[in-house]
PDB file of N, CA and C in Angstrom:
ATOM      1  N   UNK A   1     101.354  67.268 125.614  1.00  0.00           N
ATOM      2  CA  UNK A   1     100.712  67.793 124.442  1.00  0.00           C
ATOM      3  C   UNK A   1     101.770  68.470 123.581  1.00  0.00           C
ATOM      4  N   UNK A   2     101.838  68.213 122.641  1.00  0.00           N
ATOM      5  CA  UNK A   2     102.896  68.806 121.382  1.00  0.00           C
ATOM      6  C   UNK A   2     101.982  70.038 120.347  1.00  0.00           C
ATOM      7  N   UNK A   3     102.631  70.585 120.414  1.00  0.00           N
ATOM      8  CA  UNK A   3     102.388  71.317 119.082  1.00  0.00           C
ATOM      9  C   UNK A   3     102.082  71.466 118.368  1.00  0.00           C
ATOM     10  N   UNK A   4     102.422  69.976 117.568  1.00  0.00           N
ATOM     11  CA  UNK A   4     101.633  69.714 116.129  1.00  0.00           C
ATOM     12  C   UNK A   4     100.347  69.463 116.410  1.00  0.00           C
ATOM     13  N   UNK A   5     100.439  68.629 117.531  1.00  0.00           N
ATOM     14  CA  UNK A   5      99.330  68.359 117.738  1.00  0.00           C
ATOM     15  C   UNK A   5      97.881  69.355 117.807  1.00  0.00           C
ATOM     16  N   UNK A   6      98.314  70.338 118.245  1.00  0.00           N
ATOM     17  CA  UNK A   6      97.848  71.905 118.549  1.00  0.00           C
ATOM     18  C   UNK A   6      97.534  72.430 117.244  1.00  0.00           C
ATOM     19  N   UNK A   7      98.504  72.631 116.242  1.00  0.00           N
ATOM     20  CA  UNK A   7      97.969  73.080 115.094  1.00  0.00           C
ATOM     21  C   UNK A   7      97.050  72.649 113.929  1.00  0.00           C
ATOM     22  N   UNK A   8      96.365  71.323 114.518  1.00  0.00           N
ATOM     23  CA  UNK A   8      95.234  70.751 113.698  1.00  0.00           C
ATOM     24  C   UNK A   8      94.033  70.881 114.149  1.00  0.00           C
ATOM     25  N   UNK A   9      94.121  71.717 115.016  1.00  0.00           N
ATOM     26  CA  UNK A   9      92.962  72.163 116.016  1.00  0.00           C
ATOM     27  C   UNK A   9      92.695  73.381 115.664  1.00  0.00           C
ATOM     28  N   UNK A  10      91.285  73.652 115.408  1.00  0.00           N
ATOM     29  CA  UNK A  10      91.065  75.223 114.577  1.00  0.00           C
ATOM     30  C   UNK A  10      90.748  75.922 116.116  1.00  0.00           C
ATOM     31  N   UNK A  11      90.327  77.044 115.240  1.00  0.00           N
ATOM     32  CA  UNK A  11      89.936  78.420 117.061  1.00  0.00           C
ATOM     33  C   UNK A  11      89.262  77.644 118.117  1.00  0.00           C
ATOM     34  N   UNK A  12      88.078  77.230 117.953  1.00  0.00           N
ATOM     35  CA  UNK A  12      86.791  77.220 119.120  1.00  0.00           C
ATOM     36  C   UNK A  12      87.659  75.651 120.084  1.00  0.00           C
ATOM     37  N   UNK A  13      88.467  74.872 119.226  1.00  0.00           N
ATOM     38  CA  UNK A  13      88.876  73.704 119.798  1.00  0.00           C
ATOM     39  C   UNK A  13      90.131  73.932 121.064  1.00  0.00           C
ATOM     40  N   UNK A  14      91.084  74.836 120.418  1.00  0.00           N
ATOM     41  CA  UNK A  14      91.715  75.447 121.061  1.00  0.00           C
ATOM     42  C   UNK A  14      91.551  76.694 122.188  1.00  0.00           C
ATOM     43  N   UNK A  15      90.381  77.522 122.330  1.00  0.00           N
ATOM     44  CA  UNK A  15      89.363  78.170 123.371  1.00  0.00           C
ATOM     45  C   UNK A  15      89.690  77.287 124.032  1.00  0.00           C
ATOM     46  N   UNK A  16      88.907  76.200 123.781  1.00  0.00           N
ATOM     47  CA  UNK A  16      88.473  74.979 124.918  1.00  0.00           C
ATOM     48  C   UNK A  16      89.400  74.349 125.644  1.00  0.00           C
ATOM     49  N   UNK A  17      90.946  74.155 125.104  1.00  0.00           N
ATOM     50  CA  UNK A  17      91.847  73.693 125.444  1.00  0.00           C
ATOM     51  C   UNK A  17      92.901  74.587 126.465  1.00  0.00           C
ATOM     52  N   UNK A  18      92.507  75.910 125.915  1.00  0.00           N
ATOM     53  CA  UNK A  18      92.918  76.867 127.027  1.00  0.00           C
ATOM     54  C   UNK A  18      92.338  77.348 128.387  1.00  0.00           C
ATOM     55  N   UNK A  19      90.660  76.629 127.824  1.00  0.00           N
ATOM     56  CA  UNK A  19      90.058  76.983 129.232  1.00  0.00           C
ATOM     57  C   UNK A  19      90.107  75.918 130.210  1.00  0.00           C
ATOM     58  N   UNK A  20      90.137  74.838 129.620  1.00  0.00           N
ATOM     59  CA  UNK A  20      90.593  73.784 130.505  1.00  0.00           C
ATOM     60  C   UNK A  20      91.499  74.010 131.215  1.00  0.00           C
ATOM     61  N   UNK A  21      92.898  74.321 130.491  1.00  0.00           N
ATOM     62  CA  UNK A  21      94.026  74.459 131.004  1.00  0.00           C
ATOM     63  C   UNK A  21      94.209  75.142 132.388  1.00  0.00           C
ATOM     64  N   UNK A  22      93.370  76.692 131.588  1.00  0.00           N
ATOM     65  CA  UNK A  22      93.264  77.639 133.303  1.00  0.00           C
ATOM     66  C   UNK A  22      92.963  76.961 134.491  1.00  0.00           C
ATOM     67  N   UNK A  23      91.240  76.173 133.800  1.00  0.00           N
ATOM     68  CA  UNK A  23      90.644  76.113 135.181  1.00  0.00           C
ATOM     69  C   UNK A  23      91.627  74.545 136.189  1.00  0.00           C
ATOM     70  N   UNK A  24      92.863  73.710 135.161  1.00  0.00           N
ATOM     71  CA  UNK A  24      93.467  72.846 135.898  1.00  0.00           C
ATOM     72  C   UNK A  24      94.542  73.414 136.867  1.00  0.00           C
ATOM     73  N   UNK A  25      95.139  74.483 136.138  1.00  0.00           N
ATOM     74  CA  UNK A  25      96.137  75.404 136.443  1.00  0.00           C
ATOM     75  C   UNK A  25      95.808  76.283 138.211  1.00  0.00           C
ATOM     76  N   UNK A  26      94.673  76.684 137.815  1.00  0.00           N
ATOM     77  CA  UNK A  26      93.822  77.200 139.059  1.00  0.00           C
ATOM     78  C   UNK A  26      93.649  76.002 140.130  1.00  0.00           C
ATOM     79  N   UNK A  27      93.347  74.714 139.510  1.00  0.00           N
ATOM     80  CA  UNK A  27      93.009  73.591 140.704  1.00  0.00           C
ATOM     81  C   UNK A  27      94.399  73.693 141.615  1.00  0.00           C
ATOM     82  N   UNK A  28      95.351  73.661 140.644  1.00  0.00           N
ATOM     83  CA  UNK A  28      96.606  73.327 140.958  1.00  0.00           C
ATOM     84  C   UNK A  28      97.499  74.164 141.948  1.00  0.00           C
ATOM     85  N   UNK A  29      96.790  75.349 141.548  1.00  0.00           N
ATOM     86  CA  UNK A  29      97.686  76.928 142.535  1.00  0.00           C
ATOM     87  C   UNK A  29      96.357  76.415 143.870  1.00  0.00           C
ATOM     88  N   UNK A  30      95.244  75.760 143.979  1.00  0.00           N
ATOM     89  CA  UNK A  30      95.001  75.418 145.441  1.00  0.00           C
ATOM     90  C   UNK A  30      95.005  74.784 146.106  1.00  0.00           C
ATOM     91  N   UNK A  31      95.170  73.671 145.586  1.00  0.00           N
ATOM     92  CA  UNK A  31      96.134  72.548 146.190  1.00  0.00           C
ATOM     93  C   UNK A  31      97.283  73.170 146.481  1.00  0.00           C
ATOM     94  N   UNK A  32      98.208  73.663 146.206  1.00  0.00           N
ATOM     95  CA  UNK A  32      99.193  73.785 146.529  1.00  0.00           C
ATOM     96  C   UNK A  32      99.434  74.979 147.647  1.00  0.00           C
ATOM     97  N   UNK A  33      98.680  76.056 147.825  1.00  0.00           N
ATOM     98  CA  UNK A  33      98.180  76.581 149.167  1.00  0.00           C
ATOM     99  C   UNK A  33      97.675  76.108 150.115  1.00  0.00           C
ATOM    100  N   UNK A  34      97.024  75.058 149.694  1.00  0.00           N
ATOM    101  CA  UNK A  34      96.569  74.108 150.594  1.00  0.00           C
ATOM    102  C   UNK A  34      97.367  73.114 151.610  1.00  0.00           C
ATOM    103  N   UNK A  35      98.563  72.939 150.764  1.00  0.00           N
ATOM    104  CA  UNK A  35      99.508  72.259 150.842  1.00  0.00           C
ATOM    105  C   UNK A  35      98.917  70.444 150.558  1.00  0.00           C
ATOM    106  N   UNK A  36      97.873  70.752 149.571  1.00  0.00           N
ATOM    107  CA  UNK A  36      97.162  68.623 149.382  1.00  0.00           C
ATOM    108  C   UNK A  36      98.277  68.370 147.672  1.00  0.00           C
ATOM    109  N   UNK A  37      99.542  69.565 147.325  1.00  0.00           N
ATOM    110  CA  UNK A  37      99.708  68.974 146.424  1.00  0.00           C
ATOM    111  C   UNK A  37     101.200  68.604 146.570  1.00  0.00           C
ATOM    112  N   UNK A  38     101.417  67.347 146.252  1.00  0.00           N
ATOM    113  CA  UNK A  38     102.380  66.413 146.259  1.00  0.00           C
ATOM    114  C   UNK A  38     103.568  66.410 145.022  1.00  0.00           C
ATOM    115  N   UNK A  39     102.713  66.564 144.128  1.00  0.00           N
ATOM    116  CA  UNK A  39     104.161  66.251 142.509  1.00  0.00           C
ATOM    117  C   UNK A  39     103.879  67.915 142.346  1.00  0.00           C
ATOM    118  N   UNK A  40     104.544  68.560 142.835  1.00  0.00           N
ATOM    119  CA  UNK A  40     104.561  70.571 142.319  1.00  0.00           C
ATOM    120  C   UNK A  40     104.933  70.540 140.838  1.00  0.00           C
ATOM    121  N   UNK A  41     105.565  69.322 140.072  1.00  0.00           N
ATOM    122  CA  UNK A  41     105.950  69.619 138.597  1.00  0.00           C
ATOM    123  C   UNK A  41     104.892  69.906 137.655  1.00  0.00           C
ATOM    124  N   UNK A  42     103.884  69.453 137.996  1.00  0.00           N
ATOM    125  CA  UNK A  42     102.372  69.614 137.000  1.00  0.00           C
ATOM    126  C   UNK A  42     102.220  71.245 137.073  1.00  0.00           C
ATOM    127  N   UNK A  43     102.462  71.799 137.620  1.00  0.00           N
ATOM    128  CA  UNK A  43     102.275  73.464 137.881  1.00  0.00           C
ATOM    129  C   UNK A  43     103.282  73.495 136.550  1.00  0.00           C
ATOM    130  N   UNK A  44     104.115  73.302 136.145  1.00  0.00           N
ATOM    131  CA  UNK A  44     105.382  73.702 134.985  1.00  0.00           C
ATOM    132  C   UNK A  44     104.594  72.944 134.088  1.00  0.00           C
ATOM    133  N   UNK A  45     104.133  71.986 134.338  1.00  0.00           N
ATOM    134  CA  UNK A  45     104.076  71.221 132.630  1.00  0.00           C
ATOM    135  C   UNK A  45     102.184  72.126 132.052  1.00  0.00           C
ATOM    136  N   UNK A  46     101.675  72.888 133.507  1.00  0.00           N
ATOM    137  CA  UNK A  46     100.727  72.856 132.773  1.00  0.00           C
ATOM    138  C   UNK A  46     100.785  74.685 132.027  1.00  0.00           C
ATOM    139  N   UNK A  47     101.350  75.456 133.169  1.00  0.00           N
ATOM    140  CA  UNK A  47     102.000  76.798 132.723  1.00  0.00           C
ATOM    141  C   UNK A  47     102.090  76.659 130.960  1.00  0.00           C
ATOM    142  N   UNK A  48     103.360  75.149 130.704  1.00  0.00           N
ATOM    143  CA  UNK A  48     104.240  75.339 129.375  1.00  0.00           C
ATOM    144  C   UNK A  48     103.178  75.292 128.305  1.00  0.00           C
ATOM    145  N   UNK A  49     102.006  74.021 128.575  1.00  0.00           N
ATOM    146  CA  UNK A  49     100.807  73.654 127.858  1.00  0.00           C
ATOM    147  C   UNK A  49     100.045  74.978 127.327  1.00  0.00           C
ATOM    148  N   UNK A  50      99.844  76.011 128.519  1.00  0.00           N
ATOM    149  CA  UNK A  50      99.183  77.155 127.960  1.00  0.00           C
ATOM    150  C   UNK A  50      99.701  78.033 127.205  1.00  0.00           C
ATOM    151  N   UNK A  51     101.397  78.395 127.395  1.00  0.00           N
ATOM    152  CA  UNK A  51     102.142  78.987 126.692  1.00  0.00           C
ATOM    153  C   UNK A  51     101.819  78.451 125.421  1.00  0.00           C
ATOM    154  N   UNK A  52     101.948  77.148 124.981  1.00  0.00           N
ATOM    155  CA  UNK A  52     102.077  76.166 123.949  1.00  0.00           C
ATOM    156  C   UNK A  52     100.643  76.857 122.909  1.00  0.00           C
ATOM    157  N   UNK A  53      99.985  76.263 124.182  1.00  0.00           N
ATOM    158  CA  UNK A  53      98.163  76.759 123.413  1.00  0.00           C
ATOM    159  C   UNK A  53      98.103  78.211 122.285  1.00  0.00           C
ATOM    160  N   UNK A  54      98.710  79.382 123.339  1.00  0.00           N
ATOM    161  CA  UNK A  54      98.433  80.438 122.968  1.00  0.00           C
ATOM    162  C   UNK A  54      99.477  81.012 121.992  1.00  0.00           C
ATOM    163  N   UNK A  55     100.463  80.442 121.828  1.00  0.00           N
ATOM    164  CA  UNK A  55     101.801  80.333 121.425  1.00  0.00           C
ATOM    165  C   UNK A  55     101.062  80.315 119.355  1.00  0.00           C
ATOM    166  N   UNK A  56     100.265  79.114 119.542  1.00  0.00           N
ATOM    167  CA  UNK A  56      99.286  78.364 118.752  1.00  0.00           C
ATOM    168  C   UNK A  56      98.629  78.980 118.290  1.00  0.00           C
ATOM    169  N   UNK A  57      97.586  80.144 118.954  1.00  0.00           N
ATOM    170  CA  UNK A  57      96.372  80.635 118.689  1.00  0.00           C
ATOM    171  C   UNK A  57      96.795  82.041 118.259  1.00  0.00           C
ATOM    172  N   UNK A  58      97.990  82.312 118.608  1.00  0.00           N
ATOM    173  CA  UNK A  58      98.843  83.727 118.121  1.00  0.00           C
ATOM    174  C   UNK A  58      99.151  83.419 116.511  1.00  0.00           C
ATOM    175  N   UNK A  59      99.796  82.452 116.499  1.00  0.00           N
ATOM    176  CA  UNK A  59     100.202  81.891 114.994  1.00  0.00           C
ATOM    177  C   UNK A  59      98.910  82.130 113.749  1.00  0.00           C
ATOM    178  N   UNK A  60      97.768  81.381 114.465  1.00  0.00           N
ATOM    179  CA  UNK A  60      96.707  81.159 113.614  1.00  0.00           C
ATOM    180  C   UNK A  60      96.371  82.697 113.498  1.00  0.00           C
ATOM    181  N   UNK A  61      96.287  83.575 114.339  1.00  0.00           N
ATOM    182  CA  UNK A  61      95.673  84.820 114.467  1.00  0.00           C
ATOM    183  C   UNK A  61      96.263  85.408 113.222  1.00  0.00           C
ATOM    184  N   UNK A  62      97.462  85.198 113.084  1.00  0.00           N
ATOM    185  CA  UNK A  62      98.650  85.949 112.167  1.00  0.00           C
ATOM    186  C   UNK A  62      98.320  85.612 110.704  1.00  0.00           C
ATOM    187  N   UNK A  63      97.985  84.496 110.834  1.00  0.00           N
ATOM    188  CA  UNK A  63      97.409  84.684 109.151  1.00  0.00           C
ATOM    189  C   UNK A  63      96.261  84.838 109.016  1.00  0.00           C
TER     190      UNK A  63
END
């Protein structure tokens, strides 16, 4: 997911995209206690995604 992509997305779209994010982010931290998770890189790409999100929703806030 890019950025730009992010900024054509108004508030309530982006909510949604962050709550997703958590609740994949969360799948992901139990699998991986679990030890059922295999590729550990999705934990980084999805961390960066939320940074990205909110990164996003800070911007919009600002104006």
């Amino acid at each position: 997911m890019k950025a730009s992509e992010l900024r054509s997305k108004d508030a309530t779209e982006l909510a949604k995209e962050l709550e997703s994010l958590l609740k994949a982010q969360f799948n992901l931290r139990m699998q991986r206690a679990t030890q059922q998770l295999s590729n550990t890189s999705q934990l980084g790409k999805v961390r960066r995604d939320i940074a990205r999100v909110r990164t996003v929703m800070a911007e919009k806030a600002g104006k």
